[in-house]
Protein backbone atom coordinates (compact mmCIF):
# COMPACT_ATOMS: atom_id res chain seq x y z
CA UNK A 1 -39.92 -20.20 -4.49
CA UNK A 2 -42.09 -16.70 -4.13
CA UNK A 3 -42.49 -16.03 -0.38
CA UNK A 4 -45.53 -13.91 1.09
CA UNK A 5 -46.41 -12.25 3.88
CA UNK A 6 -49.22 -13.72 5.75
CA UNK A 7 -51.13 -10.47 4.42
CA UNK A 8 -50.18 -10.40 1.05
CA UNK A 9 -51.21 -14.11 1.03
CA UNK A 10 -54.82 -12.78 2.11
CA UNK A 11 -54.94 -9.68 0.10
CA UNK A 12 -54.13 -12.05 -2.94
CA UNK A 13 -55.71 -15.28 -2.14
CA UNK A 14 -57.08 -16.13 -5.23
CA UNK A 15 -54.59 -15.12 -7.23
CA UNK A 16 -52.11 -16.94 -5.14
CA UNK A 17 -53.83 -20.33 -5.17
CA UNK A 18 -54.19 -19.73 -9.07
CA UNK A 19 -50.06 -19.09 -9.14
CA UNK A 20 -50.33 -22.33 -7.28
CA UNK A 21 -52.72 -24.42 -9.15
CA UNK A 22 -52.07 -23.11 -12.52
CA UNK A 23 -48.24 -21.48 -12.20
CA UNK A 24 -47.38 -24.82 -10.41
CA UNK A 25 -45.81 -22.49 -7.87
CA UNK A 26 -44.58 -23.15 -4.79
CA UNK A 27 -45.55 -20.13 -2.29
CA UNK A 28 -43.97 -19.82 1.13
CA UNK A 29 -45.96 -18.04 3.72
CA UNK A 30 -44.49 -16.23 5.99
CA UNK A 31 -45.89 -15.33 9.63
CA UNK A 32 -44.50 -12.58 11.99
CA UNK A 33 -42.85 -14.96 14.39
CA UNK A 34 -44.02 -18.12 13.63
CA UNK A 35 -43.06 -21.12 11.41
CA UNK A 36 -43.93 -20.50 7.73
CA UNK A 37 -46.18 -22.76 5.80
CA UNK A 38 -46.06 -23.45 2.54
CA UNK A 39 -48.92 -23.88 -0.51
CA UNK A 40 -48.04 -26.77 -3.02
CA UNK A 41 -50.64 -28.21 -5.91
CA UNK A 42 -52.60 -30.95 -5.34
CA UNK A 43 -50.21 -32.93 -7.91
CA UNK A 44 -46.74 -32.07 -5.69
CA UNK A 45 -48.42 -32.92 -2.37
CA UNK A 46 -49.33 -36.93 -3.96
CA UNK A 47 -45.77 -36.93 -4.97
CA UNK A 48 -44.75 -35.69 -1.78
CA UNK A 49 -47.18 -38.27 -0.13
CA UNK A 50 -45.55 -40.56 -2.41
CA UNK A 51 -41.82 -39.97 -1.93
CA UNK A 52 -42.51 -39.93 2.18
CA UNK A 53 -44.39 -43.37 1.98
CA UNK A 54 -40.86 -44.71 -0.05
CA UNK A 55 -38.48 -43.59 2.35
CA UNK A 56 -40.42 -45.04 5.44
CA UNK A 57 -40.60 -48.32 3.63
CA UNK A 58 -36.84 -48.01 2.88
CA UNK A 59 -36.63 -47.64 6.57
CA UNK A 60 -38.19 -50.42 8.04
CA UNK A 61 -37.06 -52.89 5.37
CA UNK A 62 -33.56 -52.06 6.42
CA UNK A 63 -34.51 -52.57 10.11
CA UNK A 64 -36.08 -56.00 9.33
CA UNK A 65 -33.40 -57.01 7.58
CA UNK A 66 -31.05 -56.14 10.31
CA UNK A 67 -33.32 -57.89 12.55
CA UNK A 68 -33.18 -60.80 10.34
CA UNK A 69 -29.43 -61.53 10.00
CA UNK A 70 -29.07 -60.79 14.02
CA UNK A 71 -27.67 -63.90 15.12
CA UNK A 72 -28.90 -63.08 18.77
CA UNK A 73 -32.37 -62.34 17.85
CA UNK A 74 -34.76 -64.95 19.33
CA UNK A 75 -36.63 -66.58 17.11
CA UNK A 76 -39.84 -68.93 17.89
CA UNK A 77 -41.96 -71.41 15.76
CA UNK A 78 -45.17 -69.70 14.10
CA UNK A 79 -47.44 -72.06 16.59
CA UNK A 80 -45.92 -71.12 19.34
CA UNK A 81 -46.28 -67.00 18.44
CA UNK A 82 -50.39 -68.14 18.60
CA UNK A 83 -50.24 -70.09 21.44
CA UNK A 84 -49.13 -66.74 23.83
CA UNK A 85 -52.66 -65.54 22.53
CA UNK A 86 -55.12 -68.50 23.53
């Protein structure tokens, strides 16, 4: 991964989003004293999106599932759930 100076970054811009877009490039930007960022293409950032949205659905399926097989978790009838509403 190619790493930048905040300035460089600006000096360069369009070439650096080009590296990014058309290099598929990942670019680190570095900032005196502060946490970097980082420029990815359109196409990593979905898959990125994508991966995330996987692993929090790994997450709470395992948590349900634990919930589930709890043999101390209270349990109620559907109705009554809706009744605590009215």
């Amino acid at each position: 991964m190619k790493s930048l100076s905040s300035g460089e970054a600006y000096q360069n811009f369009a070439d650096t989003l080009n590296r990014v877009s058309y290099g598929n490039e990942h670019i680190e930007i570095k900032r005196s004293g502060k946490e970097s960022v980082y420029i990815v293409s359109a196409k990593d950032y979905d898959l990125f999106q994508q991966l995330l949205q996987q692993a929090e659905d790994k997450i709470d399926i395992e948590e349900a599932e634990s919930r589930m097989n709890d043999s101390e978790q209270q349990t109620i009838e559907f109705d009554e759930f809706f009744t605590d509403f009215e």
